[in-house]
Protein backbone atom coordinates (compact mmCIF):
# COMPACT_ATOMS: atom_id res chain seq x y z
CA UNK A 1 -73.14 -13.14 -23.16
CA UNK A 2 -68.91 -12.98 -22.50
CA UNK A 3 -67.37 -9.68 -24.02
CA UNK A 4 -63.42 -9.17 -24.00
CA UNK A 5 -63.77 -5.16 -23.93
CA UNK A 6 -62.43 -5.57 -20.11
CA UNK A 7 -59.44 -8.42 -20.72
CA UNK A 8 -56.10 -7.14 -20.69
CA UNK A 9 -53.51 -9.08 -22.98
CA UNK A 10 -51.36 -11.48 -21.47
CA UNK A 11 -47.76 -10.56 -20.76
CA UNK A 12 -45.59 -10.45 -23.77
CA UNK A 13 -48.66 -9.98 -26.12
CA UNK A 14 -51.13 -7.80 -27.62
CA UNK A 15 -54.50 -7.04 -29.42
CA UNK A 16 -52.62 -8.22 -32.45
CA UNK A 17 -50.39 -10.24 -31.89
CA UNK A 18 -47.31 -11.92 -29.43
CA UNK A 19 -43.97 -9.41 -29.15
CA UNK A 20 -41.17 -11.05 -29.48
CA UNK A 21 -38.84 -10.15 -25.78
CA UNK A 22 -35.65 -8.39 -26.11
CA UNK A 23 -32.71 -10.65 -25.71
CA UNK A 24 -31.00 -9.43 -22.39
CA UNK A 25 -26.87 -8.67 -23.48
CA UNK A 26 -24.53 -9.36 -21.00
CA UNK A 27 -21.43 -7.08 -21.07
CA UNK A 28 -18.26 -8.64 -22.37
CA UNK A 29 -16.53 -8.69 -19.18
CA UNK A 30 -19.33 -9.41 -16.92
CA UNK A 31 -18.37 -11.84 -13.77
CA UNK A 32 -18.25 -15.87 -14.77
CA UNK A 33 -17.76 -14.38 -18.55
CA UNK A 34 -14.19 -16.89 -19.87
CA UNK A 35 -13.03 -12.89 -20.63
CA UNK A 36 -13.14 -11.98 -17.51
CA UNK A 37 -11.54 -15.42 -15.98
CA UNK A 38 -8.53 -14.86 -18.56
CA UNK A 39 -8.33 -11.03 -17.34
CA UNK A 40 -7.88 -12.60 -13.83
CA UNK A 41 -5.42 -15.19 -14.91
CA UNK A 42 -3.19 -12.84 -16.42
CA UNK A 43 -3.27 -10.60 -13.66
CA UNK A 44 -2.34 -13.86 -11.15
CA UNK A 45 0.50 -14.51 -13.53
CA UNK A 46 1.79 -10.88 -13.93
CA UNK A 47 2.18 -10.61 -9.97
CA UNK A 48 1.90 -14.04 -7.99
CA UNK A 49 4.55 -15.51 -10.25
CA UNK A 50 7.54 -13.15 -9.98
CA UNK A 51 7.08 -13.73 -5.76
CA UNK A 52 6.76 -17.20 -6.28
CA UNK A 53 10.17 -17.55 -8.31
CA UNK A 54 11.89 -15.37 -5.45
CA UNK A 55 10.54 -17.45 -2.49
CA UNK A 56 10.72 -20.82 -3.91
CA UNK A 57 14.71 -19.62 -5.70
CA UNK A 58 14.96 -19.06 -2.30
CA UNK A 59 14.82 -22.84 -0.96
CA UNK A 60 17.83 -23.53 -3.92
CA UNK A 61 21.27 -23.42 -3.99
CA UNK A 62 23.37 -20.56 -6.60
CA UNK A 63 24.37 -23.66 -8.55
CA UNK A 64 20.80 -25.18 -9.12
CA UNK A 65 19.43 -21.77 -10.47
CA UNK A 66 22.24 -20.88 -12.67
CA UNK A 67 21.65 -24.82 -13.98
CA UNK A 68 17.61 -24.35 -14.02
CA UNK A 69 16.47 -21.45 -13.14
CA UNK A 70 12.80 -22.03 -13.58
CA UNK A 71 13.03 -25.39 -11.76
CA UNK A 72 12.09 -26.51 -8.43
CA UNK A 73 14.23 -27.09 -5.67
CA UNK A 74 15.66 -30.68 -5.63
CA UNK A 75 16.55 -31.23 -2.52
CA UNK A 76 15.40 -28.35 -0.79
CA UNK A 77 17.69 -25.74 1.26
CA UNK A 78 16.74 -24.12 4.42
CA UNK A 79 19.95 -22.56 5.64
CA UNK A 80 19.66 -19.99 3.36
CA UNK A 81 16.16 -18.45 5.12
CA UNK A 82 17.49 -19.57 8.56
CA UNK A 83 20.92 -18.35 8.22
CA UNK A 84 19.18 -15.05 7.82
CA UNK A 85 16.73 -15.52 10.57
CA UNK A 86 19.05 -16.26 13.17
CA UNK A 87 21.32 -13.15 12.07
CA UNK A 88 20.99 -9.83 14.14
CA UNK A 89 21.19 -7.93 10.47
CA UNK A 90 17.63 -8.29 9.27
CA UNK A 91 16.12 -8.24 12.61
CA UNK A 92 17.94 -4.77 12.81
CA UNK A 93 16.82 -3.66 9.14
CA UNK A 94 13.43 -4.60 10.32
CA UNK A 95 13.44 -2.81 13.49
CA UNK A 96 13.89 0.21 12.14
CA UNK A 97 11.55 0.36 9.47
CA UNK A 98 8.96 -0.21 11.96
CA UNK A 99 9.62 2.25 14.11
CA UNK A 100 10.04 5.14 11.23
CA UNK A 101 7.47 3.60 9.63
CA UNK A 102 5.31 3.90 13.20
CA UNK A 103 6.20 7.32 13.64
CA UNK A 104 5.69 8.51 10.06
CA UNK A 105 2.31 7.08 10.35
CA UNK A 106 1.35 8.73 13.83
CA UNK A 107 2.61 12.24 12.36
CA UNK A 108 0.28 11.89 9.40
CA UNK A 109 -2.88 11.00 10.76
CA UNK A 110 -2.85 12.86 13.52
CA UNK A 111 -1.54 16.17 12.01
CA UNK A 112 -4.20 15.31 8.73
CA UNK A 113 -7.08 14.61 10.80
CA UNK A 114 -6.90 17.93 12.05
CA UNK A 115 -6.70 19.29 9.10
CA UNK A 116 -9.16 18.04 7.55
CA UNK A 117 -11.42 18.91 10.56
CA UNK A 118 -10.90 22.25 10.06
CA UNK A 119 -11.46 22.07 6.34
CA UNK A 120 -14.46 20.40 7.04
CA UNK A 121 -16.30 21.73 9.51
CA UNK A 122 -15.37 25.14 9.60
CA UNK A 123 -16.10 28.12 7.14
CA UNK A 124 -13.07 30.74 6.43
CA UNK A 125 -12.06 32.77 4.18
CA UNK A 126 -9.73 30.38 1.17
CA UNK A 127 -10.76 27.19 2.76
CA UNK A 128 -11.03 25.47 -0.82
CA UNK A 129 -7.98 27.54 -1.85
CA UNK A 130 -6.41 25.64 0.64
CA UNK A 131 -7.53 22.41 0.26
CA UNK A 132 -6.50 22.57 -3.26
CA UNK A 133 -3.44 22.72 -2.35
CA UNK A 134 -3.54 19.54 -0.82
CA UNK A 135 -5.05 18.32 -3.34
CA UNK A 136 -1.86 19.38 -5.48
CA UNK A 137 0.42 18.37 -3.19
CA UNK A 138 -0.72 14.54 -4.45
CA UNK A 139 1.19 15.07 -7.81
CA UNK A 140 4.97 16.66 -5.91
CA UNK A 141 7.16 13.83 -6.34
CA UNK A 142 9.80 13.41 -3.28
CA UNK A 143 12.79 13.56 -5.80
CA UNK A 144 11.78 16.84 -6.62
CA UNK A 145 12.44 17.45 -3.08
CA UNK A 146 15.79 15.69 -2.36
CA UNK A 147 18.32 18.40 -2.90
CA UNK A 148 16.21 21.31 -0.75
CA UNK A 149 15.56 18.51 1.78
CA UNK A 150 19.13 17.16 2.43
CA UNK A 151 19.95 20.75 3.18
CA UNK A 152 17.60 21.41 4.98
CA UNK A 153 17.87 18.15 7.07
CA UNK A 154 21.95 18.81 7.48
CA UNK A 155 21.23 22.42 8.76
CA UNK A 156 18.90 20.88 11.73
CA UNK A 157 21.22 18.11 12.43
CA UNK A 158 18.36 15.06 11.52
CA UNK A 159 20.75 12.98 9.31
CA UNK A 160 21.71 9.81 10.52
CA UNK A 161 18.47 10.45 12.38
CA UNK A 162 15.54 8.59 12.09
CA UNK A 163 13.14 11.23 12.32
CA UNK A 164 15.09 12.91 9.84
CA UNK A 165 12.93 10.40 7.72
CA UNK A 166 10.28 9.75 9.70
CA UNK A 167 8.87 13.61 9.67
CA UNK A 168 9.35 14.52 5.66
CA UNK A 169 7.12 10.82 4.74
CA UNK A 170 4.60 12.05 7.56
CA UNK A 171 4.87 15.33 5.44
CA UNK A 172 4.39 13.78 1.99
CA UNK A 173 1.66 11.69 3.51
CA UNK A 174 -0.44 14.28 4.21
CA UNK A 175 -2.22 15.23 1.00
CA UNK A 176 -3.42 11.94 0.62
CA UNK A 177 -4.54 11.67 4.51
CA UNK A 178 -6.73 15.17 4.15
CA UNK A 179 -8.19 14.35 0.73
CA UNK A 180 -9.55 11.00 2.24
CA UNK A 181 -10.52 11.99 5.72
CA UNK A 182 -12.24 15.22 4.84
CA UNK A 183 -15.21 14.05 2.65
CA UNK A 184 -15.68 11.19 5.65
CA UNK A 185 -15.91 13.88 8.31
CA UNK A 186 -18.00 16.33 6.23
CA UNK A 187 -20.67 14.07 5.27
CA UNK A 188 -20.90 13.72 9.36
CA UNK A 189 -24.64 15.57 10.35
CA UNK A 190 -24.11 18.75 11.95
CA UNK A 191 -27.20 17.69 14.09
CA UNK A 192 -24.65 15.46 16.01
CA UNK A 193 -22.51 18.78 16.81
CA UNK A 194 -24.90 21.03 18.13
CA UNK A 195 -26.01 18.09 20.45
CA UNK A 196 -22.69 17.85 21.84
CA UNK A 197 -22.37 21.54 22.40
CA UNK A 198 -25.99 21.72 24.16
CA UNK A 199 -24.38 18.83 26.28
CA UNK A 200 -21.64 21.07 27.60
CA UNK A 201 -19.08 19.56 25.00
CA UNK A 202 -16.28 21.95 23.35
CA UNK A 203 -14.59 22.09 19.66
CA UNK A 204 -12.17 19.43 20.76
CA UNK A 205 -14.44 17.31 23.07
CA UNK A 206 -16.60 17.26 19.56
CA UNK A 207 -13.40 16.40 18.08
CA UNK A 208 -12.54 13.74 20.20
CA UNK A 209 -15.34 12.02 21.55
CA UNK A 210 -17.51 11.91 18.29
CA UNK A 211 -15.83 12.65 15.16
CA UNK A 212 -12.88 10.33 15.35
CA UNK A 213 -14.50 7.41 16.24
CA UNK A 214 -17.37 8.21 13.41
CA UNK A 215 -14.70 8.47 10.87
CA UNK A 216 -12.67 5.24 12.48
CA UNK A 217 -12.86 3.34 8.60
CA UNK A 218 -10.83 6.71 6.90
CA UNK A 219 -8.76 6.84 9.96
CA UNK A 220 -7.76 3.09 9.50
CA UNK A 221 -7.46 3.87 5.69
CA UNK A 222 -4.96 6.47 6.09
CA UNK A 223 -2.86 4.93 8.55
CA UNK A 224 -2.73 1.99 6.62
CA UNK A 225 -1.35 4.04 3.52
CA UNK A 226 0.90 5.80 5.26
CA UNK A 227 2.24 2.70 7.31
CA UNK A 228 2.70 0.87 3.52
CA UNK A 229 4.03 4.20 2.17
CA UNK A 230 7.05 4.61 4.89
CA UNK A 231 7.79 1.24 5.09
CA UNK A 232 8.58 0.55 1.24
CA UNK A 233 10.41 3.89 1.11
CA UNK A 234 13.82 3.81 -0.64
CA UNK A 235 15.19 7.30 -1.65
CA UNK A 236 14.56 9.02 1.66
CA UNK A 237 16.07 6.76 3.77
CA UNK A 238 19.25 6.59 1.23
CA UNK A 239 19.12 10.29 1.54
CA UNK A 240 19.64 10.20 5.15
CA UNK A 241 21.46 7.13 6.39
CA UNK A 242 25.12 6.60 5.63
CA UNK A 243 25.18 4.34 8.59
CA UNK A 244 24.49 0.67 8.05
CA UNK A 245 23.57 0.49 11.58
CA UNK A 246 20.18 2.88 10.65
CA UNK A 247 19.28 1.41 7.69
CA UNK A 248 15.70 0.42 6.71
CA UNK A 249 14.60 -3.21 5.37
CA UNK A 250 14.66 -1.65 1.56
CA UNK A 251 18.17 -0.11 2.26
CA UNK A 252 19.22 -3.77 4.04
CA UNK A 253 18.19 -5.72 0.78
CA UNK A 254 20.13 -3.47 -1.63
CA UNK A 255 22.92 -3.87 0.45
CA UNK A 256 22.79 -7.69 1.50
CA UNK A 257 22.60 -8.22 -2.49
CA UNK A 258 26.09 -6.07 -3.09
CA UNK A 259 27.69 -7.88 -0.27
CA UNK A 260 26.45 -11.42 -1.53
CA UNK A 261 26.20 -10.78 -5.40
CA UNK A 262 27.26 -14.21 -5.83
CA UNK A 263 24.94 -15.80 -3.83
CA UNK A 264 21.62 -15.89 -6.00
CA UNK A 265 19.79 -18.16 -3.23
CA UNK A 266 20.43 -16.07 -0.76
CA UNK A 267 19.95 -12.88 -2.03
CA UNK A 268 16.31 -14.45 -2.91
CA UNK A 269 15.60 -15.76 0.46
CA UNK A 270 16.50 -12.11 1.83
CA UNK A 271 13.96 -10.28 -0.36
CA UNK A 272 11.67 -12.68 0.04
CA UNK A 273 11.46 -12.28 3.78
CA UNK A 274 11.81 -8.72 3.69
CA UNK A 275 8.11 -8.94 1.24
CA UNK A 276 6.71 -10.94 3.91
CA UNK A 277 5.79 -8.06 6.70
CA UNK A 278 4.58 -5.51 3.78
CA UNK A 279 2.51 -8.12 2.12
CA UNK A 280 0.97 -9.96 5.03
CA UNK A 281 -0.43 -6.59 6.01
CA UNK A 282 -1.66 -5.40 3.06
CA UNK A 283 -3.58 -9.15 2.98
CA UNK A 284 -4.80 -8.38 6.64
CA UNK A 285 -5.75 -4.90 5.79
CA UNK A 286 -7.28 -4.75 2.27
CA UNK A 287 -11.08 -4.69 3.40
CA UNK A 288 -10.38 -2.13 5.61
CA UNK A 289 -8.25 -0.19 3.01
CA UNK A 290 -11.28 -1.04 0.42
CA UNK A 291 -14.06 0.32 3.13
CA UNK A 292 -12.19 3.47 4.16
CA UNK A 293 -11.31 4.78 0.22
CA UNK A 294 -15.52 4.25 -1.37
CA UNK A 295 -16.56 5.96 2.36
CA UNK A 296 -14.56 8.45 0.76
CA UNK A 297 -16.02 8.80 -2.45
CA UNK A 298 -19.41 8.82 -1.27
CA UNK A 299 -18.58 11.38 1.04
């Protein structure tokens, strides 16, 4: 004789009856929604676009822009982007944008990664206190700065100087170096230093040998940043520089454009090389950028 007292109901039923399932609801923007596809679309348009129409206006004469300017060029011009190559102006612009931007960069990370190793691994009296005031220091805007800074610059003899520069963008790259490397080097076990000072290893070997390389993705973050920030940098360096002969790349294209107002195509064909180095670094350097900044936020 079968009994059902020890059955169970089949899935998505019951004693009394089927339950009808729940209809699973997607979220509007959800990835392969058209939403979402349009979102990217505008985005593409918003920024790809505006480069586009400066590189390719670059390839055209004045005359073919002022007749179409959204047009294509017909024929296409190269003198304009090789007149400029083969010119010791930009290669000088670009010069010295790297090596402010190079030694703004060096300044920042090394002066912020100690930093934030102290704010990290040591306890003192107004450590948060103090790191709050980094934290502040992410909402000073430079031209708040630019009066009190000139001074101070023309007192020490740095303008016309590129470390007259190079040092105040270390200096306002520091907040945002401390606030990203110390949550990467506090979230580091402690286990890992009292090893290495059983082993014989000091403060600094610990520093060194261990915690750097550990926190390698901020470290590349921050550099990064501060590398970008220096190089696009446009009211310092006017600030400083009188002296064509010291100018950065974003001085160089404000001045190449007064000199050749005339010249639409080549004015383009100047800005668009002086986008190249910026942008094919960020391209090179956004998964690293990406990894470094949610390391962060985790920490």
């Amino acid at each position: 004789m079968s009994t059902n007292a020890g059955t169970r109901p089949a899935p998505g039923s019951s004693r009394w009856g089927s339950v009808p399932s729940r209809p699973v609801r997607r979220h509007p923007l959800a990835s392969g929604t058209p939403i979402a596809y349009l979102a990217a679309l505008l985005v593409i348009g918003v920024t790809v676009v505006p480069l586009l129409f400066v590189v390719v206006g670059g390839f055209r004469t004045s005359a073919q822009i002022n007749a179409d300017p959204a047009g294509l060029p017909s024929p296409w011009i190269w003198s304009n982007y090789s007149g400029i190559l083969t010119s010791g102006t930009f290669w000088r612009f670009l010069g010295n944008s790297a090596l402010i931007a190079a030694v703004a960069t060096s300044v920042a990370v090394g002066c912020g990664s100690m930093a934030a190793y102290a704010l990290s691994r040591y306890t003192f009296k107004g450590r948060e206190a103090l790191y709050g005031l980094f934290t502040v220091g992410l909402l000073f805007p430079l031209g708040v700065a630019t009066l009190p800074l000139y001074l101070l610059l023309r007192q020490i003899g740095l303008l016309e100087n590129p470390f007259g520069v190079a040092i105040p963008e270390a200096a306002f790259s520091l907040p945002a170096t401390i606030v990203i490397l110390r949550p990467f080097m506090r979230a580091i076990p402690g286990e890992l230093e009292d090893a290495a000072v059983l082993d014989g290893s000091s403060k600094l070997g610990f520093f060194v040998r261990i915690l750097l390389p550990l926190s390698r993705p901020a470290l590349t973050t921050v550099a990064i940043l501060a590398f970008v920030t220096s190089w696009n940098a446009y009211l310092l360096p006017l600030l400083v520089f009188n002296e064509q002969n010291h100018f950065t790349l974003p001085l160089g294209v404000a001045t190449f454009q007064s000199q050749y107002s005339q010249d639409t195509a080549r004015v383009l064909a100047f800005t668009a090389l002086s986008m190249l180095p910026a942008l094919g670094f960020l391209a090179i350097a956004e998964r690293r950028i990406v990894g470094g900044l949610t390391g962060a936020v985790k920490g």
